[in-house]
Protein backbone atom coordinates (compact mmCIF):
# COMPACT_ATOMS: atom_id res chain seq x y z
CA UNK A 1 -46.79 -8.63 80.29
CA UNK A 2 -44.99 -8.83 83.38
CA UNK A 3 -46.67 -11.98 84.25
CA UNK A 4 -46.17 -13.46 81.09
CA UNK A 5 -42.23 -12.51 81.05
CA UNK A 6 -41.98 -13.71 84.36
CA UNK A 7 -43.33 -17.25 83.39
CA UNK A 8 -41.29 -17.08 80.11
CA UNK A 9 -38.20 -16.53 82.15
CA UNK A 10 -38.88 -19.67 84.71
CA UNK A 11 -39.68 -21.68 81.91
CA UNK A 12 -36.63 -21.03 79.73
CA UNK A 13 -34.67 -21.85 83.30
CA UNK A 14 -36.76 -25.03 83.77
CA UNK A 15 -33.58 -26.92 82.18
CA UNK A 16 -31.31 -25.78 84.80
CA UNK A 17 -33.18 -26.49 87.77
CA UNK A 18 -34.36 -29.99 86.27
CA UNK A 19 -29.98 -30.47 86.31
CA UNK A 20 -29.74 -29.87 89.56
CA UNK A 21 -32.70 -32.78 89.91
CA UNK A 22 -31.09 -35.26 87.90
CA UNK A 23 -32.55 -34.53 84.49
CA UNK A 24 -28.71 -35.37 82.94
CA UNK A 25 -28.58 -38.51 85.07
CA UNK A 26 -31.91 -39.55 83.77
CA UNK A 27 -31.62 -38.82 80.04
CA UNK A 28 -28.18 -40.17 80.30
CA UNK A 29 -26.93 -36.84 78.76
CA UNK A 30 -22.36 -37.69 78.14
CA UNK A 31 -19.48 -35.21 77.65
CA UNK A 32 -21.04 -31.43 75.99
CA UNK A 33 -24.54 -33.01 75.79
CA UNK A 34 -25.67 -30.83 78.36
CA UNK A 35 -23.96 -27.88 77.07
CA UNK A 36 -25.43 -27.97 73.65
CA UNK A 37 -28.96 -28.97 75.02
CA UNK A 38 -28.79 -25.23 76.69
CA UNK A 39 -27.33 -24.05 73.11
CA UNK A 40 -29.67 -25.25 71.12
CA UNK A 41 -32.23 -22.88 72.76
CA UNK A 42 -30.47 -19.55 71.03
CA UNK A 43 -30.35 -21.90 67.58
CA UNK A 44 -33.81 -21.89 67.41
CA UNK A 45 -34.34 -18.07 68.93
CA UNK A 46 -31.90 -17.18 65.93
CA UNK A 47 -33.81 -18.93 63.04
CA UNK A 48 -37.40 -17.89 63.95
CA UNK A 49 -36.16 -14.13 64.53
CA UNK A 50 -36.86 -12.24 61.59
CA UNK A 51 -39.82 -14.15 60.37
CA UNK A 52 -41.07 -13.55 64.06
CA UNK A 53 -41.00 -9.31 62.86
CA UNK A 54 -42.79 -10.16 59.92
CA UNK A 55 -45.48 -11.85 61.34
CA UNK A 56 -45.94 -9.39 64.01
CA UNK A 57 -46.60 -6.79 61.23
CA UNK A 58 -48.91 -8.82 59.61
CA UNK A 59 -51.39 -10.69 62.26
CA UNK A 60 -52.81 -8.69 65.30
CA UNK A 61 -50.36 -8.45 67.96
CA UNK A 62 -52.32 -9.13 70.99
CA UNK A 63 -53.89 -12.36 69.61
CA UNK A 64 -50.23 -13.10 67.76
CA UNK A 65 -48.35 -12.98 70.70
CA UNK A 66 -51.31 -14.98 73.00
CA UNK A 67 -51.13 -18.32 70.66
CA UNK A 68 -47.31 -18.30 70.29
CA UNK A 69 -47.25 -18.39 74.43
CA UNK A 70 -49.93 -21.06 74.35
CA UNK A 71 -47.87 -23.39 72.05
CA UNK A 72 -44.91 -22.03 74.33
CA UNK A 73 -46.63 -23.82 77.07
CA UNK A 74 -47.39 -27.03 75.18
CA UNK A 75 -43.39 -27.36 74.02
CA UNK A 76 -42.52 -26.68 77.57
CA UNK A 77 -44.67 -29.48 78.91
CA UNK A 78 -43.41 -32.11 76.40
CA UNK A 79 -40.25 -32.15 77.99
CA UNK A 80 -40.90 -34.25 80.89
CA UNK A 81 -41.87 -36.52 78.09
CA UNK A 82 -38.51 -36.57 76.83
CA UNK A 83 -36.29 -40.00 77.45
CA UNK A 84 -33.19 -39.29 75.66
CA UNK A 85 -30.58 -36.22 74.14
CA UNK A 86 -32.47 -36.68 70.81
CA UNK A 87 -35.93 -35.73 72.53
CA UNK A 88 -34.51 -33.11 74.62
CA UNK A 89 -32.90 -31.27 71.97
CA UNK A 90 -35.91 -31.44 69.65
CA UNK A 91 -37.97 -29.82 72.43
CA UNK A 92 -35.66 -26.97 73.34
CA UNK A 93 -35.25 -25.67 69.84
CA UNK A 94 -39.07 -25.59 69.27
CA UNK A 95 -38.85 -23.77 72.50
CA UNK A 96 -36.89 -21.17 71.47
CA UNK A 97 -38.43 -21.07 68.07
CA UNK A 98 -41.81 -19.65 70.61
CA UNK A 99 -39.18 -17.59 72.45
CA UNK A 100 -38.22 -15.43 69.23
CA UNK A 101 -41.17 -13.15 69.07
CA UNK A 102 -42.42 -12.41 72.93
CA UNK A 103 -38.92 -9.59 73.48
CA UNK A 104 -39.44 -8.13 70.29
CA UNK A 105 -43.79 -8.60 70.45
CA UNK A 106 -43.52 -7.13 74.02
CA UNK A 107 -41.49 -4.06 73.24
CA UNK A 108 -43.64 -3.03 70.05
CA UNK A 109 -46.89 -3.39 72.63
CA UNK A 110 -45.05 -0.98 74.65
CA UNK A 111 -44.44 1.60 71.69
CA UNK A 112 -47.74 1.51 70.52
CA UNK A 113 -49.51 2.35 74.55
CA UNK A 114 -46.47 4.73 75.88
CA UNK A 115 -45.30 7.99 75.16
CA UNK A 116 -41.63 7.84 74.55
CA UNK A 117 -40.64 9.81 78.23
CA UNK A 118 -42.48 6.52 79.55
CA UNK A 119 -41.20 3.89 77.90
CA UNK A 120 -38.03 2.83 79.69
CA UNK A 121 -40.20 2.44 82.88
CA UNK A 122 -42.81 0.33 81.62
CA UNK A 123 -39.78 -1.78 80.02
CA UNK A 124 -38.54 -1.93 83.37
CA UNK A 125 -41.39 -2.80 84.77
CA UNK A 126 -42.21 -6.05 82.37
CA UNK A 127 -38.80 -6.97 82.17
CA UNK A 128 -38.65 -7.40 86.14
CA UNK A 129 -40.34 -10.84 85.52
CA UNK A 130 -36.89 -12.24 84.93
CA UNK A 131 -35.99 -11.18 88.19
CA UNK A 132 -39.23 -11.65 90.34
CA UNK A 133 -38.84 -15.53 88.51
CA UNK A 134 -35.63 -16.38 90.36
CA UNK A 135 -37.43 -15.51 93.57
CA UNK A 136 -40.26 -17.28 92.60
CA UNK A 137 -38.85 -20.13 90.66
CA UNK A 138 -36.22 -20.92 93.10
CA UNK A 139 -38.88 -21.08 95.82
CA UNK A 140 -41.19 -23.48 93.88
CA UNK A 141 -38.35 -25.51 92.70
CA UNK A 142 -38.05 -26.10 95.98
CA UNK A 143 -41.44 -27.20 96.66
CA UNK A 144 -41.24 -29.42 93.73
CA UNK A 145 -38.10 -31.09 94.43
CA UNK A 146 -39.87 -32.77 97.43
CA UNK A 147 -42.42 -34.25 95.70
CA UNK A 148 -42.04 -38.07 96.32
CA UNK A 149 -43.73 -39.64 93.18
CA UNK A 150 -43.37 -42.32 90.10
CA UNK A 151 -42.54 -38.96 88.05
CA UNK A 152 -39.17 -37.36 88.64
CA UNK A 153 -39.04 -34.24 90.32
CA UNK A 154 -37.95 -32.32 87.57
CA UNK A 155 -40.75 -34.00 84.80
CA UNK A 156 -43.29 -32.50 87.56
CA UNK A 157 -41.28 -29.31 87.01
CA UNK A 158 -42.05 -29.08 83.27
CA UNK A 159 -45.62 -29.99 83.40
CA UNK A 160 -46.68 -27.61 86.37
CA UNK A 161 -44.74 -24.72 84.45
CA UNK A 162 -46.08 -25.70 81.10
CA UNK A 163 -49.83 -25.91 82.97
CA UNK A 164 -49.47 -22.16 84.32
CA UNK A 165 -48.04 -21.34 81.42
CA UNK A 166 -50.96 -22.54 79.24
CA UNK A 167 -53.66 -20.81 81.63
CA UNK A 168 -52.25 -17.36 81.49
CA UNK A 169 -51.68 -17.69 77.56
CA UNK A 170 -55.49 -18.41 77.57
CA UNK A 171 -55.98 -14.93 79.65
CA UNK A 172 -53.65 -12.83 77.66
CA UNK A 173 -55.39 -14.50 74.66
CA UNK A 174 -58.82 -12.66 75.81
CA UNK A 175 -57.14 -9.52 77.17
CA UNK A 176 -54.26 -8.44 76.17
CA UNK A 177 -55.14 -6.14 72.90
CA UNK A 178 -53.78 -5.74 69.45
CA UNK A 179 -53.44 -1.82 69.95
CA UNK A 180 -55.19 0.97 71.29
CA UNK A 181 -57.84 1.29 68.98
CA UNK A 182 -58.72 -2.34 69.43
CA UNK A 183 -58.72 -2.53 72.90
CA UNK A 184 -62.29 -4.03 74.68
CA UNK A 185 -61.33 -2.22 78.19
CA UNK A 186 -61.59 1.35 76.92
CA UNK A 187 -64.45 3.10 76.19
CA UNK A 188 -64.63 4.84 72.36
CA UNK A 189 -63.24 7.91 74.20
CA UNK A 190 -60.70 6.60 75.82
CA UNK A 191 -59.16 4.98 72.33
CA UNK A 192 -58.92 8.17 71.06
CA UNK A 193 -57.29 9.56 73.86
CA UNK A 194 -54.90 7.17 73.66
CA UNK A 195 -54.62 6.91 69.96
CA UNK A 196 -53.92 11.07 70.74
CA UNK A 197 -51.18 10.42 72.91
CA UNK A 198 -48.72 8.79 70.78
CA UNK A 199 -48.36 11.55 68.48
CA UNK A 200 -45.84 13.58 69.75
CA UNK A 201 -43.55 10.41 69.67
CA UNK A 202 -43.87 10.58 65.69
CA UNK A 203 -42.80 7.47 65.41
CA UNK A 204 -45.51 5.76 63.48
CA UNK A 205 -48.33 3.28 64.06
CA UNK A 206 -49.50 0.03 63.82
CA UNK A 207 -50.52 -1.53 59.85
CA UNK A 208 -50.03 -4.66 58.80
CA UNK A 209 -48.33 -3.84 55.36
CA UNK A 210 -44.97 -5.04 55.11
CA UNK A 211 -42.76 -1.90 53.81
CA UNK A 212 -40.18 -3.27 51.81
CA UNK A 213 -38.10 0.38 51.99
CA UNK A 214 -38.26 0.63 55.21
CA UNK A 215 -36.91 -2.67 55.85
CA UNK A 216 -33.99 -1.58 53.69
CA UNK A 217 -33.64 1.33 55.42
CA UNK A 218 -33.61 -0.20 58.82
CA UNK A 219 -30.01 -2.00 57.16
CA UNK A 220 -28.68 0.79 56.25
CA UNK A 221 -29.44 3.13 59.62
CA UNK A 222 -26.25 3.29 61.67
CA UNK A 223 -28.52 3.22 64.64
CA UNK A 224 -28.98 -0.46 64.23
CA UNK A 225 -25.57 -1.21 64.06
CA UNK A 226 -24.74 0.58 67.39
CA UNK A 227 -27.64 -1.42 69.30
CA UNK A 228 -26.78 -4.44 67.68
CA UNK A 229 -22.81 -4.40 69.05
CA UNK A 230 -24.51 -3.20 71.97
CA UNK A 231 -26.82 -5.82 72.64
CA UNK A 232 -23.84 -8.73 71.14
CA UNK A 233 -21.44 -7.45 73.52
CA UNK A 234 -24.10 -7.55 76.19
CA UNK A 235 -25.27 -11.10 75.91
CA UNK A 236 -21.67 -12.89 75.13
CA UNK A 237 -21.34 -12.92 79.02
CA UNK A 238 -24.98 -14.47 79.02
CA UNK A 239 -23.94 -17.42 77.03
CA UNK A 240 -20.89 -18.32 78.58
CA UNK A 241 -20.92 -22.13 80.19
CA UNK A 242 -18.33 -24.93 79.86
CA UNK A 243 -17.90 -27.99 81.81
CA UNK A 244 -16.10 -27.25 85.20
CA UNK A 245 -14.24 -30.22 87.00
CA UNK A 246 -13.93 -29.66 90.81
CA UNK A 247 -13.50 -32.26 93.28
CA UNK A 248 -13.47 -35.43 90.92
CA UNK A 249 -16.98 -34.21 90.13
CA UNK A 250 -18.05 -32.85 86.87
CA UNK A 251 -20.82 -29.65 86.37
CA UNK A 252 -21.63 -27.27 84.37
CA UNK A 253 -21.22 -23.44 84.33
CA UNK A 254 -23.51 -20.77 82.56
CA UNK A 255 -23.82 -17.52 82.81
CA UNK A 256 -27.12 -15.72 81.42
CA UNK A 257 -29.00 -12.40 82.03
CA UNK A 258 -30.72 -12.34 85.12
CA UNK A 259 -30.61 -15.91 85.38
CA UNK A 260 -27.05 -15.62 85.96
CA UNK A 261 -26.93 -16.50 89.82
CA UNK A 262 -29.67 -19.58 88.96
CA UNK A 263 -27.43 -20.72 86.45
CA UNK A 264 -23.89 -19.72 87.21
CA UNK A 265 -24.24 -19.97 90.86
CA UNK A 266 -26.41 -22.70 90.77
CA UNK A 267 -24.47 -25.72 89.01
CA UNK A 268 -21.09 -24.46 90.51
CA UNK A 269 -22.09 -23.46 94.08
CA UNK A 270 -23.64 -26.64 94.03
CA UNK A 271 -19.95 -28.10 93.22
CA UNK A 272 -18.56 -26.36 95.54
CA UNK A 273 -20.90 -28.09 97.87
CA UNK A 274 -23.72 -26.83 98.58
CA UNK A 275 -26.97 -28.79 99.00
CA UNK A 276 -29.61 -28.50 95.99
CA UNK A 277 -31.68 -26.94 98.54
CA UNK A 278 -29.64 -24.38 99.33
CA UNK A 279 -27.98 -23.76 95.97
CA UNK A 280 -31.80 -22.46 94.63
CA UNK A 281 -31.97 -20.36 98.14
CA UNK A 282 -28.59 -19.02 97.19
CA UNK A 283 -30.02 -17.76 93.59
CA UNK A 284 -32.44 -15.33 95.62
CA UNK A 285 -30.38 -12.58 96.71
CA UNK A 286 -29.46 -12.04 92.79
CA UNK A 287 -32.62 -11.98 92.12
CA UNK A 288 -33.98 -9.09 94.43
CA UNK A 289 -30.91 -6.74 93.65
CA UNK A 290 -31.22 -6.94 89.79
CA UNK A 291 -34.77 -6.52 90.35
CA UNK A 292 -34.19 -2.88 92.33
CA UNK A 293 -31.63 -2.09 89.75
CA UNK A 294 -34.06 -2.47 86.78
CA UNK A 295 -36.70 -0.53 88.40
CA UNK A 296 -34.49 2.05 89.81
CA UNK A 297 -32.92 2.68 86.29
CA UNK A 298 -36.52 2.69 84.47
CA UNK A 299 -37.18 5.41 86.63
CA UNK A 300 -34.53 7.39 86.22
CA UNK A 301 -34.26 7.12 82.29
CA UNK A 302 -37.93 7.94 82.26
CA UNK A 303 -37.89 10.82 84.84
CA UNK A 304 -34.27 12.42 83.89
CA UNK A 305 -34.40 13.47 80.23
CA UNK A 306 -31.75 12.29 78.21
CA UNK A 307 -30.22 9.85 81.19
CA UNK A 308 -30.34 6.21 78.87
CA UNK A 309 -27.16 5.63 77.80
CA UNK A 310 -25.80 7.21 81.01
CA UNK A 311 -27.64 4.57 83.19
CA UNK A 312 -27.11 1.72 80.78
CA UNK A 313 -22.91 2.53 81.01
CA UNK A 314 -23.07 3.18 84.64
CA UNK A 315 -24.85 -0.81 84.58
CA UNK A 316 -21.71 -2.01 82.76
CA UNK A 317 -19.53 -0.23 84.95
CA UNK A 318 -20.78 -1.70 87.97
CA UNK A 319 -20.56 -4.98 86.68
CA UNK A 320 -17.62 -4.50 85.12
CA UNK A 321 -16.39 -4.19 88.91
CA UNK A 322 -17.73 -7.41 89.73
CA UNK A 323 -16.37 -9.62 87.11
CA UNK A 324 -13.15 -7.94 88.13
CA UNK A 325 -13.74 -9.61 92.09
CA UNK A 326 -14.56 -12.79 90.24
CA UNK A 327 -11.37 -12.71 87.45
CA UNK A 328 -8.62 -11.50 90.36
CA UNK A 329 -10.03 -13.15 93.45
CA UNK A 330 -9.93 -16.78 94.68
CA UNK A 331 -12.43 -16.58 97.88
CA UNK A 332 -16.11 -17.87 97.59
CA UNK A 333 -17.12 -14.85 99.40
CA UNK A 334 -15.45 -12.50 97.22
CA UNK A 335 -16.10 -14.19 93.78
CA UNK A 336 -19.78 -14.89 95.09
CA UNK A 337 -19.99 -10.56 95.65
CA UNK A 338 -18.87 -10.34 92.12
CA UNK A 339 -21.84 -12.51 90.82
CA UNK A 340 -24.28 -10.14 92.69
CA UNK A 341 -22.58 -7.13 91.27
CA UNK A 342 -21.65 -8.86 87.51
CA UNK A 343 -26.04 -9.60 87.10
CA UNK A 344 -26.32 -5.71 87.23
CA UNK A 345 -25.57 -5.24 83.48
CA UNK A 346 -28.65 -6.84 82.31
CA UNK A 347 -30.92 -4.01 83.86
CA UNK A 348 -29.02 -1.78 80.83
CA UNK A 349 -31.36 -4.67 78.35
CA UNK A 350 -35.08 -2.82 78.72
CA UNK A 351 -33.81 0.41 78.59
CA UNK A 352 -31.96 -1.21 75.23
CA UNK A 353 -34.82 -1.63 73.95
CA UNK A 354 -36.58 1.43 74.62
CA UNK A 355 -34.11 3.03 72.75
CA UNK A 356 -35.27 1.07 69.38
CA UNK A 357 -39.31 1.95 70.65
CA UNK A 358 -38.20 5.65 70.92
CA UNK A 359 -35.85 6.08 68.50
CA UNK A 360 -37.04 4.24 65.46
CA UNK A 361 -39.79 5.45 63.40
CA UNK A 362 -41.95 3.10 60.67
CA UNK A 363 -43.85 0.18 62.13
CA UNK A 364 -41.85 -2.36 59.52
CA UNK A 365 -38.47 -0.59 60.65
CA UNK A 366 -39.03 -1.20 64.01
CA UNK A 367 -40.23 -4.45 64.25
CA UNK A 368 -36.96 -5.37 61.76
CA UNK A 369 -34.42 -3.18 63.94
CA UNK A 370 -36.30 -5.35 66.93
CA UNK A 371 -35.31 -8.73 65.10
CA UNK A 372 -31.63 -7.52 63.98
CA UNK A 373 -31.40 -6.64 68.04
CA UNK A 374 -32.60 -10.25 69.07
CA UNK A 375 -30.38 -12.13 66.65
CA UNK A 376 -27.95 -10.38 67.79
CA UNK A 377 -28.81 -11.66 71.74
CA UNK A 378 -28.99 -15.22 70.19
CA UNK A 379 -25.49 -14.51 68.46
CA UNK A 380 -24.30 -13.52 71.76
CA UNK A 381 -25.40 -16.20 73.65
CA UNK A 382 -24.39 -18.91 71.00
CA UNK A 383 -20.63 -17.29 71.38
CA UNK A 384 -20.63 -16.93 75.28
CA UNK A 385 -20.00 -20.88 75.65
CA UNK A 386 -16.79 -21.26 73.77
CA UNK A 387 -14.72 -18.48 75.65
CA UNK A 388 -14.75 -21.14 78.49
CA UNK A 389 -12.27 -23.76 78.70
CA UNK A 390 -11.99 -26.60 81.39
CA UNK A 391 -8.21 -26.72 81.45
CA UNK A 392 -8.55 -23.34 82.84
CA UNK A 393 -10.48 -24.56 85.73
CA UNK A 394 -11.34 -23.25 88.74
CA UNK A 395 -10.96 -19.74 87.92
CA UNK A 396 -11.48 -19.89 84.14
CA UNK A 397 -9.19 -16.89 83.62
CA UNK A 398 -9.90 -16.56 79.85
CA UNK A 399 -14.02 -16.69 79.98
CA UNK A 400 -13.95 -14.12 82.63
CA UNK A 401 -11.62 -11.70 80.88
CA UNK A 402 -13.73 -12.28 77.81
CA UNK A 403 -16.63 -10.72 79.82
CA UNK A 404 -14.72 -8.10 81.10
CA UNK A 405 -13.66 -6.98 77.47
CA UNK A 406 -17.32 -7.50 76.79
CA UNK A 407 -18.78 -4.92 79.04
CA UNK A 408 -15.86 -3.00 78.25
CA UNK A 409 -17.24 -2.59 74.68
CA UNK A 410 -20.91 -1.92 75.82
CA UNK A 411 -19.11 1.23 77.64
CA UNK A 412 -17.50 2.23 74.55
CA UNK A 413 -20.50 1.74 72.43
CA UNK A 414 -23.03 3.42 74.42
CA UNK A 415 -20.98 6.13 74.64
CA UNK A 416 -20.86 6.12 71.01
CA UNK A 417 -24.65 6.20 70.51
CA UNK A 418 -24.88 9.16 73.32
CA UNK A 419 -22.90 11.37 70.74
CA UNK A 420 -24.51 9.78 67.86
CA UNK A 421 -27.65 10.41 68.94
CA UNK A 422 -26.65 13.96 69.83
CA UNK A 423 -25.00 15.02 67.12
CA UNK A 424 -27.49 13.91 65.04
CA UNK A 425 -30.30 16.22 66.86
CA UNK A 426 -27.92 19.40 67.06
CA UNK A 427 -27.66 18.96 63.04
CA UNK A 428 -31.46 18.54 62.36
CA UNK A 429 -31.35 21.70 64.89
CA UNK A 430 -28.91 23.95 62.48
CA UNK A 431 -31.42 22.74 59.47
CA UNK A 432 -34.72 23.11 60.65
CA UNK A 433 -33.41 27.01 61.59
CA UNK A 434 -32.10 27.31 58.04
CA UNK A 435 -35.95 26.70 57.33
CA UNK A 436 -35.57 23.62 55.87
CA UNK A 437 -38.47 20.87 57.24
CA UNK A 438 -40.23 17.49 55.61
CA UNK A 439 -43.43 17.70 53.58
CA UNK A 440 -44.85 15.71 56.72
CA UNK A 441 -44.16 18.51 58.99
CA UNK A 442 -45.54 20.82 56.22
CA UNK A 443 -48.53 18.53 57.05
CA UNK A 444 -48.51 18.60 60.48
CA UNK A 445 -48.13 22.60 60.45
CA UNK A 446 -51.41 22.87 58.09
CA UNK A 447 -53.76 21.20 60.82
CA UNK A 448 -52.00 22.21 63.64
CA UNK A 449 -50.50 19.49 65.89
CA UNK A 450 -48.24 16.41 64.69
CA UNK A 451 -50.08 13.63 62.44
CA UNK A 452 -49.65 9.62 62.80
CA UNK A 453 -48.18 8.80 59.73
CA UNK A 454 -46.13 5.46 59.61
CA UNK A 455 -42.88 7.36 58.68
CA UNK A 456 -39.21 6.38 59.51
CA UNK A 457 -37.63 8.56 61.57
CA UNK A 458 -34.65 9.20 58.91
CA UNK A 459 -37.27 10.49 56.55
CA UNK A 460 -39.02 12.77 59.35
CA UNK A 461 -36.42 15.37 59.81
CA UNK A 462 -38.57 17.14 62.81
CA UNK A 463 -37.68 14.00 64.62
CA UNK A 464 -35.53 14.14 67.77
CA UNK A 465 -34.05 11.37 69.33
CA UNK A 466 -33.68 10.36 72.90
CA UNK A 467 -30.53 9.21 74.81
């Protein structure tokens, strides 16, 4: 998975490094053409969402999730056959179409293998592809932009993604498994050891029946609601891009998680100056320190009990700090310290989504909860671009104090789901003393140890939440 995520990540970002080799020249892309290429991404993420849940509940996950990152690769490789805005756009919606299900496939995988105490580090630990690929895909961009050939650099970008791309789809297609009691690398004993394991997280197990009430449920749980401000809030910053004049010259700005140095820093260091060569050297650095930060908080969140929302606010603060260098400062050193410090936010996303793995019982409410959470990032990211304006350049006072609010509100909101969460636990506390408990814990008491039924968590009252 970490693999995979990686090479998801680099090929989502193919479009901005194929702008810094001419891909806008080439396609003859005018006035917001670029801009809503990039948008049209999160259009396509948004629309294939929810029917992305559903599908996951009803095919086998392993094999699901292989052939959508095969046709992934395909998509991805049919943009260097692209020759005009038309082409391009058609291509980057199908791509975000494939893009809809891998978050959301990814963090049900990790539910159904991890006990919930583990879960925030093994988020961590897949979600660090986004980071390792601006340290890889800057390097190899690189390497590719001084290929000398009838092809343009960045069409050779496209196809050698799309080609590595398409051979790891055809090894996750072979062995990455459906659940633990269909996986081909354990032994009969070791299934049900692992099948064992998940029960204390009582939150349910793979079917594929669609459960209409839990669904409903899932709309109704305030728990949703708090992740899905959460996760809004998070990813307006990710969106944000506008066209920046500087110099006579005109480029474009974006901001996005993890990519946000590649992005940001890469179209507007590179009008500031800078050499394509050294703008993709100058998105390492961002890379590495999110990367420690996302690690560093998986471990924490899964060593410290009851540390999530703590790490994911202190995340926000921190970059809260740094869009604050960038919003009041006019240096390139200074404003260039706040990018380093503003990409620290997105290490709060996997622990964000170990919170719905954890906290959300009932296969069919997860996966929805899962897709509510992702439109929600698409939302976000379709938003970001119109809090930019270019008769606010250089310092684009207006975008960057819309971030600042933004984070701003993920403070306030994970607080809010720290009590929540708290609260709720205390009062299941007073009312399982009072002797009142569910007919499944009734169950569970009969033979002894805790059962895996596919039960919500609002229904199973001996359920306790983490936070």
């Amino acid at each position: 998975m970490l693999f995979a995520y990686m090479m998801a990540f680099l090929d989502k970002q193919t479009l901005n490094y194929a702008a810094l080799m001419g891909i806008r020249e080439d396609l003859h892309l005018v006035g917001s053409e670029y801009n809503w290429s990039s948008s049209i991404f999160y259009f396509g993420y948004l629309i294939f969402s929810y029917p992305a849940s559903l599908l996951m509940v009803k095919f086998p996950l392993g094999k699901y999730l292989s052939t959508v990152f095969i046709l992934w690769s395909v998509i991805l490789a049919c943009h260097a056959a692209t020759t005009n805005f038309a082409g391009l756009m058609v291509a980057r919606f199908f791509l975000g179409c494939a893009e809809a299900s891998l978050s959301p496939g990814f963090t049900l995988i990790t539910s159904l293998w991890y006990r919930t105490s583990e879960q925030p580090l093994r988020h961590g630990i897949w979600f660090c592809g986004n980071s390792l690929s601006l340290i890889f895909g800057n390097l190899i961009a690189v390497g590719i932009l001084q290929i000398d050939d009838r092809l343009k650099a960045w069409q050779w970008l496209f196809i050698i993604f799309g080609i590595i791309t398409f051979l790891w789809g055809i090894v996750m297609l072979f062995r990455l498994p459906d659940s633990p009691a269909t996986a081909s690398f354990l032994t009969d004993e070791e299934k049900i050891i692992a099948t064992e394991r998940l029960k204390a997280n009582q939150t349910g197990f793979k079917n594929s029946k669609i459960d209409k009430s839990q669904i409903m449920e899932a709309f109704v749980d305030i728990k949703t609601w708090l992740l899905a401000v959460l996760i809004l809030a998070a990813n307006i910053p990710n969106g944000g891009f506008t066209t920046v004049r500087q110099s006579g010259s005109i480029f474009y700005m974006k901001l996005t998680h993890i990519g946000i140095l590649l992005q940001f820093n890469g179209l507007v260091l590179q009008g500031f100056g800078f050499s394509t060569f050294h703008t993709l050297l100058l998105g390492i650095p961002g890379g590495a320190i999110v990367f420690i930060f996302v690690l560093s908080s998986g471990v924490i969140s899964s060593k410290i009990a009851n540390t999530r929302c703590l790490t994911m606010i202190a995340c926000n603060v921190i970059s809260i700090i740094g869009s604050s260098l960038i919003y009041a400062t006019g240096s390139v050193g200074s404003r260039y310290a706040g990018l380093l410090l503003m990409g620290i936010y997105s290490a709060a996303m996997p622990i964000s989504m170990a919170m719905i793995s954890s906290n959300i019982g009932g296969f069919t409410k997860k996966a929805t909860v899962s897709a509510v959470f992702f439109i929600m990032y698409c939302v976000g990211n379709i938003v970001g671009p119109q809090l930019f304006f270019e008769r606010e350049a250089p310092k684009y006072q207006s975008g960057f104090l819309a971030i600042i609010i933004c984070l701003v509100v993920c403070v306030l909101d994970g607080f809010g789901l720290l009590f929540f969460l708290r609260w709720t636990n205390a009062r299941r506390e007073r009312t399982r003393v009072a002797g009142t408990v569910s007919q499944d814990q009734e169950k569970e008491d009969q033979i002894g140890e805790p059962i895996l039924l596919d039960t919500t968590d609002l229904k199973n009252k001996e359920f306790r939440y983490v936070y």
